[in-house]
Protein backbone atom coordinates (compact mmCIF):
# COMPACT_ATOMS: atom_id res chain seq x y z
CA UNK A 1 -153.70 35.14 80.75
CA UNK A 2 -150.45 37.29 79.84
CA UNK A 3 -148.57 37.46 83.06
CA UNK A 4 -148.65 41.37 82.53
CA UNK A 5 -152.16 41.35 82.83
CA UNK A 6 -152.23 39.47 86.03
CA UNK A 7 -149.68 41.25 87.61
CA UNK A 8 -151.60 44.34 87.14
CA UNK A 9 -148.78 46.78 85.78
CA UNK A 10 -145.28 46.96 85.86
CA UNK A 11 -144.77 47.92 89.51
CA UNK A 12 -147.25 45.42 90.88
CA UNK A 13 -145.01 42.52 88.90
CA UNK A 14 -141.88 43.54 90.20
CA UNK A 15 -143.60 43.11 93.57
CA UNK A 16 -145.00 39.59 92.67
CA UNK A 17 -141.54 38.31 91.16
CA UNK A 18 -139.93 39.73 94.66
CA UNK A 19 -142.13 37.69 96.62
CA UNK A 20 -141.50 34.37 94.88
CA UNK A 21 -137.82 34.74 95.11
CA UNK A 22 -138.42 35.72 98.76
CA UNK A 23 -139.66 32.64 99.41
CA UNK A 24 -137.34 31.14 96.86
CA UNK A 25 -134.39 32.10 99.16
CA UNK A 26 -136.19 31.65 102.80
CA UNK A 27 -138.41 28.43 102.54
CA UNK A 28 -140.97 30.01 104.52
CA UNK A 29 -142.44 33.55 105.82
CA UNK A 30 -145.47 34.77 107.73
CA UNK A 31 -147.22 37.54 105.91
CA UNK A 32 -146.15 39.84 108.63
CA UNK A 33 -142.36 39.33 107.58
CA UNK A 34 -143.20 39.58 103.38
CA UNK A 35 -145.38 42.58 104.09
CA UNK A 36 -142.23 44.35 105.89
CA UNK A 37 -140.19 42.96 103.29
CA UNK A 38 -142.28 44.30 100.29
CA UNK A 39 -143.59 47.59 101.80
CA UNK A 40 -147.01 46.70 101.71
CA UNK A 41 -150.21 45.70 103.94
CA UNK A 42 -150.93 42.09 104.90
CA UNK A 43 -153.66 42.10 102.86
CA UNK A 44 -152.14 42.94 99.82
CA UNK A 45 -149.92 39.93 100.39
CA UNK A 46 -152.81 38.12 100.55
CA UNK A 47 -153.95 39.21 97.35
CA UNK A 48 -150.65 38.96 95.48
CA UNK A 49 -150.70 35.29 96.91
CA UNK A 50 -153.68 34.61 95.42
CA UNK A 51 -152.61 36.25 92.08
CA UNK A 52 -149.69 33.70 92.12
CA UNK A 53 -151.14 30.71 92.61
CA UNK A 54 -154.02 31.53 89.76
CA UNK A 55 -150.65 31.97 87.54
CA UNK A 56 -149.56 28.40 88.24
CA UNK A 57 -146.99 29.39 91.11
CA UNK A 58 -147.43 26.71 93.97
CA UNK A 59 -146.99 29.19 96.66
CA UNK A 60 -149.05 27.52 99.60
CA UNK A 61 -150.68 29.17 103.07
CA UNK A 62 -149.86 27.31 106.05
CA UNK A 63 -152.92 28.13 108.52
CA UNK A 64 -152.95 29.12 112.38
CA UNK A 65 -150.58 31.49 114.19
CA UNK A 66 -147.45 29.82 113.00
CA UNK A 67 -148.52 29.94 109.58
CA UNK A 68 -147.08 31.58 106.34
CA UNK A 69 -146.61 31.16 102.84
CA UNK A 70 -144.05 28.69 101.26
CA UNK A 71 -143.46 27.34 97.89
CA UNK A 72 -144.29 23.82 97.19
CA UNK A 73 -143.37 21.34 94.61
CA UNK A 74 -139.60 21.81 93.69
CA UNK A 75 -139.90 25.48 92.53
CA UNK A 76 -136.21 26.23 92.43
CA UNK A 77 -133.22 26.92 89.92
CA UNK A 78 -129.44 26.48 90.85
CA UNK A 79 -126.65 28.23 89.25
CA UNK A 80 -124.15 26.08 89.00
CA UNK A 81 -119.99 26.80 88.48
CA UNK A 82 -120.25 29.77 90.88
CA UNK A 83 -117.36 29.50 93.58
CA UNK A 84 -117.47 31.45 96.77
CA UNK A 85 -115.15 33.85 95.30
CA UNK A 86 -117.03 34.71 92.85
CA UNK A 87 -120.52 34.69 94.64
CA UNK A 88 -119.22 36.97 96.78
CA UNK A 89 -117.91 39.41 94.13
CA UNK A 90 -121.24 39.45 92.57
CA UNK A 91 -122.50 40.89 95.32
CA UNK A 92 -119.69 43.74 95.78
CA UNK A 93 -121.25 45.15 92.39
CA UNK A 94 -123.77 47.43 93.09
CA UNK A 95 -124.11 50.66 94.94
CA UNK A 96 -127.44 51.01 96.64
CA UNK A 97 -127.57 54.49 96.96
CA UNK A 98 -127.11 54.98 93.57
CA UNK A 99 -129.47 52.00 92.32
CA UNK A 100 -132.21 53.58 94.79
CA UNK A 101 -131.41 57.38 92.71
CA UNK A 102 -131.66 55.50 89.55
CA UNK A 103 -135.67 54.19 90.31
CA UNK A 104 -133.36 50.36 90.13
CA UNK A 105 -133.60 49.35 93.71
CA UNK A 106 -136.44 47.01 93.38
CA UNK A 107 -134.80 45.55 90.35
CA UNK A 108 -131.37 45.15 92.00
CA UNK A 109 -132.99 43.81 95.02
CA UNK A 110 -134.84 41.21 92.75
CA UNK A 111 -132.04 40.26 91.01
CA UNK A 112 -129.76 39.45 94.06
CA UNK A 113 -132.78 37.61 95.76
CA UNK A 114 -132.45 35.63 92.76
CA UNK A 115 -129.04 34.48 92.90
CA UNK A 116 -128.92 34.27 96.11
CA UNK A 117 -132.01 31.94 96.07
CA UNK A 118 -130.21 30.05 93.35
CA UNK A 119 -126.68 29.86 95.02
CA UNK A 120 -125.55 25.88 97.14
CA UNK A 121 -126.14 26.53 100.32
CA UNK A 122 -123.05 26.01 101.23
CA UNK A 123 -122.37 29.46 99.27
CA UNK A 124 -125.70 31.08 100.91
CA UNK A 125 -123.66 33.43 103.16
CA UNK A 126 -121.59 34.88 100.04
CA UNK A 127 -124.23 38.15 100.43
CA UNK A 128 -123.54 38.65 103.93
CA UNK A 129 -119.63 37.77 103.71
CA UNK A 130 -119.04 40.77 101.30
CA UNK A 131 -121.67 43.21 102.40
CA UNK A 132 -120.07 43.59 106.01
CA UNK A 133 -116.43 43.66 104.46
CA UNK A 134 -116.82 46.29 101.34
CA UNK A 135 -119.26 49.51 101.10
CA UNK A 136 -118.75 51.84 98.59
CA UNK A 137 -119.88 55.33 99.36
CA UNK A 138 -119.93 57.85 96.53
CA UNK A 139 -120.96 60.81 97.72
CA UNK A 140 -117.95 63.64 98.84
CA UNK A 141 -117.16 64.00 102.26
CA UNK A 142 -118.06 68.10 102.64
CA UNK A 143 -121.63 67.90 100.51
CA UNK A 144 -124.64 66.58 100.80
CA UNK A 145 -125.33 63.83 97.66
CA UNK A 146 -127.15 65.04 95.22
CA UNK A 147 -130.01 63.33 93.45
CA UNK A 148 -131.39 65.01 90.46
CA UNK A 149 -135.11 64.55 89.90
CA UNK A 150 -134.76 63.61 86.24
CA UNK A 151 -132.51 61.32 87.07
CA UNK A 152 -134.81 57.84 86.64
CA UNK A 153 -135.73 59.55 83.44
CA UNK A 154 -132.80 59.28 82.27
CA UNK A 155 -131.60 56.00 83.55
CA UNK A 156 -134.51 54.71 81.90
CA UNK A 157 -133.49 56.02 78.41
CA UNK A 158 -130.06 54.84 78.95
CA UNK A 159 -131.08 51.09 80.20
CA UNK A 160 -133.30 51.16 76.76
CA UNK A 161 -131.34 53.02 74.41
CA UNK A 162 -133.78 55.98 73.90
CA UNK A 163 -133.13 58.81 71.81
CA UNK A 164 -134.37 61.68 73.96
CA UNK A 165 -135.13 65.58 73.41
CA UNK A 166 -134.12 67.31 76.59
CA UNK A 167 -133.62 71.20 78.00
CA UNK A 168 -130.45 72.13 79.39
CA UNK A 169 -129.14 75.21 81.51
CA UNK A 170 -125.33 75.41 80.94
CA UNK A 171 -122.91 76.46 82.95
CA UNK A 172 -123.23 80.60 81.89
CA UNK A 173 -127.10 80.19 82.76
CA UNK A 174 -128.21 79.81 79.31
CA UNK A 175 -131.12 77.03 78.53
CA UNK A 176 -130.52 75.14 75.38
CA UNK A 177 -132.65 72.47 73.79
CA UNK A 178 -130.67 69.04 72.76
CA UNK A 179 -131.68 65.63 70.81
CA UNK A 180 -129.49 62.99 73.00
CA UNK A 181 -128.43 59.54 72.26
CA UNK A 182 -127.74 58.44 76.27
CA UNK A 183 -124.70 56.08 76.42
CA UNK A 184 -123.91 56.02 79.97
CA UNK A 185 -124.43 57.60 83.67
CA UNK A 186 -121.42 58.38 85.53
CA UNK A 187 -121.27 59.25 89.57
CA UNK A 188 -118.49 61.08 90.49
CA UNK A 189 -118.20 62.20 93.91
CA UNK A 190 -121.99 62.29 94.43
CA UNK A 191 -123.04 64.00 91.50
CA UNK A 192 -124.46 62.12 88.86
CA UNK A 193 -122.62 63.02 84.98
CA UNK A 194 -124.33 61.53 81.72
CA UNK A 195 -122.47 60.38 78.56
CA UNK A 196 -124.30 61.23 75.61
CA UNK A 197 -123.89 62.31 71.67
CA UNK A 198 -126.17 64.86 70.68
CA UNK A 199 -127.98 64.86 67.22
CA UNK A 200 -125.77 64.76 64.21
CA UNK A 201 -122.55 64.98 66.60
CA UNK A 202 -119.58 62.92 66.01
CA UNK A 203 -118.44 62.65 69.55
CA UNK A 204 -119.75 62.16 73.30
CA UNK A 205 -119.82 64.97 75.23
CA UNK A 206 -120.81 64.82 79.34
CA UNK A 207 -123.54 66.90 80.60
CA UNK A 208 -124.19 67.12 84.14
CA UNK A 209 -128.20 65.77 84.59
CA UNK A 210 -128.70 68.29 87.58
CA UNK A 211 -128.83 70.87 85.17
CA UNK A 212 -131.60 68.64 82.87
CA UNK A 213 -134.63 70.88 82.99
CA UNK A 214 -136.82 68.45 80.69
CA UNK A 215 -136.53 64.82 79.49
CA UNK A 216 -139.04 63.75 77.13
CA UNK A 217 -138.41 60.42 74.83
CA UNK A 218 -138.51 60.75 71.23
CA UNK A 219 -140.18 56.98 70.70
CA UNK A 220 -137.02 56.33 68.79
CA UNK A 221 -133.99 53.72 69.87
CA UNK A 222 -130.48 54.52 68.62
CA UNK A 223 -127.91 52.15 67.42
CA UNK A 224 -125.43 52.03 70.37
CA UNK A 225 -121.74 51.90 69.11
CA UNK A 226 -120.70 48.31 70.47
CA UNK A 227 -117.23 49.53 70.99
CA UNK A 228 -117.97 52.03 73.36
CA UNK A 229 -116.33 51.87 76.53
CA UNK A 230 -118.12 54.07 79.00
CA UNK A 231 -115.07 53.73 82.25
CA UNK A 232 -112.01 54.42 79.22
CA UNK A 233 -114.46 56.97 77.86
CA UNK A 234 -114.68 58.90 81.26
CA UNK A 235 -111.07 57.75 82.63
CA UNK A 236 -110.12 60.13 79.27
CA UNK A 237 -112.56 62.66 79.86
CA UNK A 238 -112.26 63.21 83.30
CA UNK A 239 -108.54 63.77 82.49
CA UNK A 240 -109.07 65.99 79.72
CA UNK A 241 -111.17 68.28 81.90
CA UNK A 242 -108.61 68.25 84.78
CA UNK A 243 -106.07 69.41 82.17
CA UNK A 244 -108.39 72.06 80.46
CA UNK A 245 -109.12 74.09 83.54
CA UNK A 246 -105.27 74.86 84.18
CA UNK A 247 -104.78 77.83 81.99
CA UNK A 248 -102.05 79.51 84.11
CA UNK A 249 -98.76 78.79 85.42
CA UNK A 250 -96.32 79.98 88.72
CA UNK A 251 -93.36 79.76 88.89
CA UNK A 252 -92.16 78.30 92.76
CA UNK A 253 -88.92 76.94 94.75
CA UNK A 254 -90.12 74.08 96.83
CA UNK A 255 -88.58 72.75 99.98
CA UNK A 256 -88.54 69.05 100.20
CA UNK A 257 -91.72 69.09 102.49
CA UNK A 258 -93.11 71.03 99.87
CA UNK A 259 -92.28 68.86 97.15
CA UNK A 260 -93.56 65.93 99.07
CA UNK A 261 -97.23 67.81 99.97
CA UNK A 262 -97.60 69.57 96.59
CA UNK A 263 -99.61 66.41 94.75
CA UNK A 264 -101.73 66.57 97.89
CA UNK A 265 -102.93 70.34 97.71
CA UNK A 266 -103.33 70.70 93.83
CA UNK A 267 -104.12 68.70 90.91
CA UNK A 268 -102.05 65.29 91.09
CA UNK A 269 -100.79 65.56 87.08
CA UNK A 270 -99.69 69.26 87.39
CA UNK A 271 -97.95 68.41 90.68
CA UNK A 272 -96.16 65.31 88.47
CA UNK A 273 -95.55 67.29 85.38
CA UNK A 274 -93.49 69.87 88.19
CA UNK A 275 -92.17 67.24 89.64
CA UNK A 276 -90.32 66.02 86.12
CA UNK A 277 -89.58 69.82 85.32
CA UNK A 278 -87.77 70.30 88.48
CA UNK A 279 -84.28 71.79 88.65
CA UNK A 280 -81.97 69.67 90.53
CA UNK A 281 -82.29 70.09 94.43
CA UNK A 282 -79.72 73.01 96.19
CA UNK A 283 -77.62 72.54 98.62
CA UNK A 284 -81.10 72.47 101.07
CA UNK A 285 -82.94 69.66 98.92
CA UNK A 286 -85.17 73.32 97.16
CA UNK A 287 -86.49 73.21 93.71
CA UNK A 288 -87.29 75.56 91.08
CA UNK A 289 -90.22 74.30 88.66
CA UNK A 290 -93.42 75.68 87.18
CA UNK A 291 -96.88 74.51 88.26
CA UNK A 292 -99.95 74.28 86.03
CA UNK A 293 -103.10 76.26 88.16
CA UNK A 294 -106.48 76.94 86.83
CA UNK A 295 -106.07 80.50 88.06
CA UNK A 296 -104.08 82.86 90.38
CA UNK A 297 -107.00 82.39 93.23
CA UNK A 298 -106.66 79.35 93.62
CA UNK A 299 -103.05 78.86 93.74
CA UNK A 300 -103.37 81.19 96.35
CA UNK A 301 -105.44 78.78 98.30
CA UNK A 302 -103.51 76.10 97.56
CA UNK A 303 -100.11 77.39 97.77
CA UNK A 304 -101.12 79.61 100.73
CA UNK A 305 -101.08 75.59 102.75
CA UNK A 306 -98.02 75.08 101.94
CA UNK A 307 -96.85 77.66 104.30
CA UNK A 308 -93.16 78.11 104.61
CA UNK A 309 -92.03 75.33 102.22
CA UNK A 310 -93.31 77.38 99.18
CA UNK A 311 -91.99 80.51 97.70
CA UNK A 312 -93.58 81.63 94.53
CA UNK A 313 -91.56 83.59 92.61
CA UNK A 314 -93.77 84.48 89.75
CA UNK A 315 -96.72 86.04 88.83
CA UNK A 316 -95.25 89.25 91.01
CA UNK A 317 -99.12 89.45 91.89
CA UNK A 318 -99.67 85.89 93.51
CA UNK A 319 -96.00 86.53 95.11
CA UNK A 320 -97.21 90.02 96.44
CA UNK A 321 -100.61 88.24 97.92
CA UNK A 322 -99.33 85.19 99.98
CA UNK A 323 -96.75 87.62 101.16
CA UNK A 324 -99.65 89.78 102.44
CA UNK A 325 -100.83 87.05 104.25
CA UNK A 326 -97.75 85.85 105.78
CA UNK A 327 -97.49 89.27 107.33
CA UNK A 328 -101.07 89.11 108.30
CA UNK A 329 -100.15 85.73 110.32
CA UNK A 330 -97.19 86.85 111.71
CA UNK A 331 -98.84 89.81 113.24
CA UNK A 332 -102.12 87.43 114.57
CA UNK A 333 -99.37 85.67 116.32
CA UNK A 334 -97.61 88.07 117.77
CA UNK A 335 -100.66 89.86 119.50
């Protein structure tokens, strides 16, 4: 019998191959402790038992109130070569949160009850070493994560290099239809970007998959470009963006606080490039230098933190503004 016919679908197997590297990895559990593990009723353990050993698994039931299930005859692999090191690096690799988004959590779990099944024992506590020394959490500090809906969708095309059709609302409101090759997801900051080249495109571009209305796949694979390199591909984009949204400039006199803060309070390459265009300090440590800003309004923001070790000098309008408000604060204080 194919083993997806026994396993009864795709979920179902992922449960089955779960269980046997449970037991893989702990010698021995009660059906209490695998039905906790798996998410599932004691009796369904029973039944994917059953479904196991009719495969040819020797999974045996150890009777009474101490009993379980436990594998029998030698039904165990070993990696071999794998230092501490680099067991415990394997296990720094994934993000859970955004495995669980992606509809991969039962996979990832799988996998890692796999190796860690297969490890020496003597490298056993690798998972537990690096899980309580390194967390990654992606999500920005001021907003909750987002998780789109289509989002397992679209994993799923990218895992399996499916050409999909999809709906899109851009960024004016407008809802346009696209035929995407899916290279790669990206999470930046909690929201989750996608890497794709649309029909008959020569490049990438990076659409943002909260703003996917439909996903449907076009029963076609692509031909992923080998040489693609999705971390230098958003590395560059990521930059290119940053740069594209500053389409104005000020012109300030910095204090040598200021200078210091500025890379904190506005984007870190504008703050270098003002940095290297700096005249040379005064006789007070002040610079003159122009500052790349994706608008007046938010220079205002940002400059407005800098308080008194920031003087913009041009536009007369943002100069005019943060004036304003320094008169407004003087006056709050004074009351």
């Amino acid at each position: 019998m194919a083993t997806h016919d026994f396993m009864g679908g795709p979920m179902r197997a992922a449960r089955l191959i779960r269980l046997v590297l449970l037991l893989q990895d702990r010698r021995a559990m009660t059906a209490a402790e695998l039905a906790a593990e798996l998410e599932v009723s004691e009796r369904t353990v029973a039944r994917d038992v059953q479904a196991l050993s009719e495969a040819g698994i020797p999974v045996y039931a150890d009777r009474g109130r101490a009993g379980g299930y436990r594998l029998v005859g030698g039904y165990r692999t070993r990696l071999t070569g794998l230092g501490r090191s680099e067991a415990e690096a394997l296990f720094l690799s994934g993000v859970p949160s955004a495995l669980r988004d992606m509809g991969l959590a039962d996979a990832a779990s799988a996998a890692q009850l796999k190796v860690s099944a297969a490890l020496l024992p003597e490298l056993r506590s690798a998972p537990d070493t690096a899980a309580q020394r390194f967390h990654l959490d992606a999500p920005g500090w001021w907003q909750p994560p987002e998780t789109p809906a289509l989002l397992p969708a679209v994993a799923e095309a990218v895992w399996d290099d499916l050409r999909v059709q999809v709906t899109y609302r851009r960024g004016d409101g407008a809802e346009v239809s696209r035929v995407l090759d899916p290279y790669g997801l990206v999470l930046k900051a909690g929201t989750w970007y996608l890497a794709a080249r649309p029909a008959n495109a020569p490049h990438l571009r990076v659409y943002r998959v909260s703003r996917l209305l439909t996903v449907t796949a076009t029963g076609e694979r692509f031909t992923r470009d080998e040489s693609f390199d999705l971390p230098g591909f958003w590395t560059d984009h990521a930059a290119a963006f940053a740069r594209s949204i500053l389409r104005a400039e000020v012109r300030i006199r910095l204090s040598p606080v200021g200078a210091r803060v500025l890379p904190h309070v506005t984007d870190r390459e504008a703050a270098a490039e003002a940095e290297a265009a700096a005249s040379p300090p005064d006789a007070d440590g002040w610079v003159t230098t122009t500052l790349a800003v994706e608008s007046e309004e938010v220079a205002y923001s940002q400059l407005l933190s800098l308080g008194p070790d920031a003087i913009v000098l041009a536009p007369t309008s943002l100069r005019d503004a943060l004036a304003a408000a320094a008169r407004r604060m003087a006056t709050n204080y004074d009351s």
